[in-house]
Protein backbone atom coordinates (compact mmCIF):
# COMPACT_ATOMS: atom_id res chain seq x y z
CA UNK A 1 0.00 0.00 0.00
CA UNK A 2 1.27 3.54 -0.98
CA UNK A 3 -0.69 6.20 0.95
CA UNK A 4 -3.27 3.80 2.33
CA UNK A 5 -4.22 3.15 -1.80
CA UNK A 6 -3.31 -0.74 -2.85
CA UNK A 7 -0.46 -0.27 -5.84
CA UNK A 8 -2.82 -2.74 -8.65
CA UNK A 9 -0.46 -5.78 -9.15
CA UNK A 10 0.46 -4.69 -13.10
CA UNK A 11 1.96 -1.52 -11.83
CA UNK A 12 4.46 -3.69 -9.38
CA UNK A 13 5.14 -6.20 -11.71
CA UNK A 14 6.23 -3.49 -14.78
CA UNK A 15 8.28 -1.88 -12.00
CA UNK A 16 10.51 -5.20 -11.22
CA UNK A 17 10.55 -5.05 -14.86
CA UNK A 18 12.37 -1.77 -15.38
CA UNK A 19 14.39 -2.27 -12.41
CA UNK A 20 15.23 -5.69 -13.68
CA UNK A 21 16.37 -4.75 -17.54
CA UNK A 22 16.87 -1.06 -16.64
CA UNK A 23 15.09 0.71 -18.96
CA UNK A 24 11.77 2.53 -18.61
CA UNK A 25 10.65 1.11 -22.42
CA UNK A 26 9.64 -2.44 -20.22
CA UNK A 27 6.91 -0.91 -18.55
CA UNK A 28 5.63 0.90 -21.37
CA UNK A 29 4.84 -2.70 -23.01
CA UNK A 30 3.37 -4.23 -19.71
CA UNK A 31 1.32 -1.27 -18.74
CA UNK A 32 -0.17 -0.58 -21.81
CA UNK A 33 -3.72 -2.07 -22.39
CA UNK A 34 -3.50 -1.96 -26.10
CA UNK A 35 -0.98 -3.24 -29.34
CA UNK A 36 -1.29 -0.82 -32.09
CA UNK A 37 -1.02 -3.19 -35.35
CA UNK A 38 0.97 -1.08 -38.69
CA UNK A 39 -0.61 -2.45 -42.08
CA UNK A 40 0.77 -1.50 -45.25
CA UNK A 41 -1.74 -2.60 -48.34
CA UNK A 42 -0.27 -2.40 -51.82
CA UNK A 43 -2.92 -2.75 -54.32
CA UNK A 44 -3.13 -3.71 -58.00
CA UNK A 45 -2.61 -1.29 -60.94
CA UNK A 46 -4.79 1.96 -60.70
CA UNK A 47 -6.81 0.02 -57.70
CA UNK A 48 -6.11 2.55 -54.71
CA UNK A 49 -9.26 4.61 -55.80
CA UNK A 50 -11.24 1.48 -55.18
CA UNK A 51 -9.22 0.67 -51.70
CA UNK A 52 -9.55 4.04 -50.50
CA UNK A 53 -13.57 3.80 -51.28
CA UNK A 54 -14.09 0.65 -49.71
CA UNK A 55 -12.07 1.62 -46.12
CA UNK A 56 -14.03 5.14 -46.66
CA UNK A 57 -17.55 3.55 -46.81
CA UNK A 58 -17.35 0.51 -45.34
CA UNK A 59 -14.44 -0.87 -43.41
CA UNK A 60 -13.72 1.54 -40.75
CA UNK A 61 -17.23 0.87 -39.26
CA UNK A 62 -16.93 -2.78 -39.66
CA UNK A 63 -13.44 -2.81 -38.27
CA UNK A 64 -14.81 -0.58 -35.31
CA UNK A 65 -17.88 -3.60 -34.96
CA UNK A 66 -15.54 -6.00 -34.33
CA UNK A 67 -13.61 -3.75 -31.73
CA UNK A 68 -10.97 -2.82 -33.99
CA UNK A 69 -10.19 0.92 -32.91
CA UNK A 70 -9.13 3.26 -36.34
CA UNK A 71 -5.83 5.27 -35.01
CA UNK A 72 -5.21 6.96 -38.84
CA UNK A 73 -4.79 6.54 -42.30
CA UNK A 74 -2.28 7.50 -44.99
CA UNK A 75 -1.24 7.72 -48.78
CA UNK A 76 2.16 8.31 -49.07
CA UNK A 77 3.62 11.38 -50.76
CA UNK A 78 6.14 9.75 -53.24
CA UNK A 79 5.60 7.67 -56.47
CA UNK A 80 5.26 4.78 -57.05
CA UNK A 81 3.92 4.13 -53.19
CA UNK A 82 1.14 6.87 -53.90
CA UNK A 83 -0.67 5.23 -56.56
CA UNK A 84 -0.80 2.13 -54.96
CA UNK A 85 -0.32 2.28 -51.39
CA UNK A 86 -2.15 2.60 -48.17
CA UNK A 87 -0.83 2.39 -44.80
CA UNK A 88 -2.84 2.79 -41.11
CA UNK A 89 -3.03 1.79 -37.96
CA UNK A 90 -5.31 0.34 -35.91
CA UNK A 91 -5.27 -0.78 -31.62
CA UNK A 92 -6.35 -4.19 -30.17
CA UNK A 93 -6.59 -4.87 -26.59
CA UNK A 94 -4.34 -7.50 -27.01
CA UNK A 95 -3.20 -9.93 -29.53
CA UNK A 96 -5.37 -12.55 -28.52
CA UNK A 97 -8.61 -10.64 -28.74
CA UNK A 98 -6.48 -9.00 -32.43
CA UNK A 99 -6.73 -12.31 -33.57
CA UNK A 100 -10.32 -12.85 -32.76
CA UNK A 101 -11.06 -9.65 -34.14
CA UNK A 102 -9.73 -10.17 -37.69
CA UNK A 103 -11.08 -13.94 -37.68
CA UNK A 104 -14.99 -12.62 -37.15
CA UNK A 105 -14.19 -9.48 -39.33
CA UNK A 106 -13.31 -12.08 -42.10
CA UNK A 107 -16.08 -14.21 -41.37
CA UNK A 108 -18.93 -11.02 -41.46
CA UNK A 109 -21.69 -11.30 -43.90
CA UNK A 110 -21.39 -7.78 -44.72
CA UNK A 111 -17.49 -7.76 -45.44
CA UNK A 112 -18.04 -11.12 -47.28
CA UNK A 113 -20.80 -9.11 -49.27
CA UNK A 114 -18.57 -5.39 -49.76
CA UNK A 115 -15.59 -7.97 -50.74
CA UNK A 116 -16.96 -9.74 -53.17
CA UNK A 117 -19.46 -6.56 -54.85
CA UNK A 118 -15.91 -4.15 -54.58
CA UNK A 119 -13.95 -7.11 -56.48
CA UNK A 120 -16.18 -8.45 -59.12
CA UNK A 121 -15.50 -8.26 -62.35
CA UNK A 122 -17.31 -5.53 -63.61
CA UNK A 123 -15.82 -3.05 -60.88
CA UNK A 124 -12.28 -3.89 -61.68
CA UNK A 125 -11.43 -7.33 -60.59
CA UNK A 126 -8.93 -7.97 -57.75
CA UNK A 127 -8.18 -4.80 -54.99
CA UNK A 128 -5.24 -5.79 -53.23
CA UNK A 129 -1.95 -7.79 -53.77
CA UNK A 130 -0.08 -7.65 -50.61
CA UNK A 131 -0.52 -7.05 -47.13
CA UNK A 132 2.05 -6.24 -44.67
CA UNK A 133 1.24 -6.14 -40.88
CA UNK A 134 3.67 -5.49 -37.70
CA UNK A 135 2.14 -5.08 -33.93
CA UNK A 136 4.03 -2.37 -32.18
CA UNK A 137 3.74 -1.19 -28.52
CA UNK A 138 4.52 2.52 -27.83
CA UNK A 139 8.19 3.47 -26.51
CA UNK A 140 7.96 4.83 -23.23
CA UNK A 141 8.03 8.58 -24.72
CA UNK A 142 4.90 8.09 -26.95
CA UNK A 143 1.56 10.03 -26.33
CA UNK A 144 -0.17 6.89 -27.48
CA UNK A 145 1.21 5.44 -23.97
């Protein structure tokens, strides 16, 4: 106890942490309650249009039902990246419940549905070719602590 207030368990254990490895960047990982997951989506020939449209009108609220939260989303600047390139972030909880989250995203009716209408055919085939994905915790000096 600390001022008659119980120090939560977490807090102690991120402490021997730091202490232990000497750097403050330890706690930042345990503390946190989130794991902010980088994606990086190249798409096919003159497809970002069609990308951009289907995060714009549809994703973002379906990755939000499925307790994805949106952190931000970017084109880059340069060519070739900015005709075929989008990059964003979005938090978990965890990466359990991350995992979870993208399994019943895939499985939605409604993504199933936007998917398959955004990628037929007659709207321009095929949307994206890769995706790239690395989970990140903040360093110990980030606002996003």
């Amino acid at each position: 106890m600390v001022d008659g207030m119980k120090i939560p368990s977490l807090l102690v254990a991120a402490a021997v942490l730091a202490g232990w490895f000497g750097h403050s960047a330890y706690v930042s990982a345990a503390v946190t309650a989130r794991v902010y997951e980088l994606r990086t989506y190249t798409t096919e020939p003159g497809r970002l249009p069609a990308l951009l449209a289907r995060f714009r009108n549809h994703t973002l609220s379906l990755f939000g039902k499925h307790g994805m939260a949106n952190i931000g989303y970017w084109v880059p600047q340069d060519d070739p990246a900015r005709q075929n390139t989008l990059i964003y972030i979005i938090a978990h909880k965890d990466r359990d419940t991350a995992a979870k989250s993208w399994d019943a995203f895939r499985a939605d009716p409604e993504w199933i549905k936007v998917r398959t209408a955004s990628e037929a055919p007659e709207n321009g085939g095929k949307i994206v070719t890769k995706v790239d994905s690395v989970f990140m915790d903040p360093a110990d000096f980030s606002k996003l602590k």
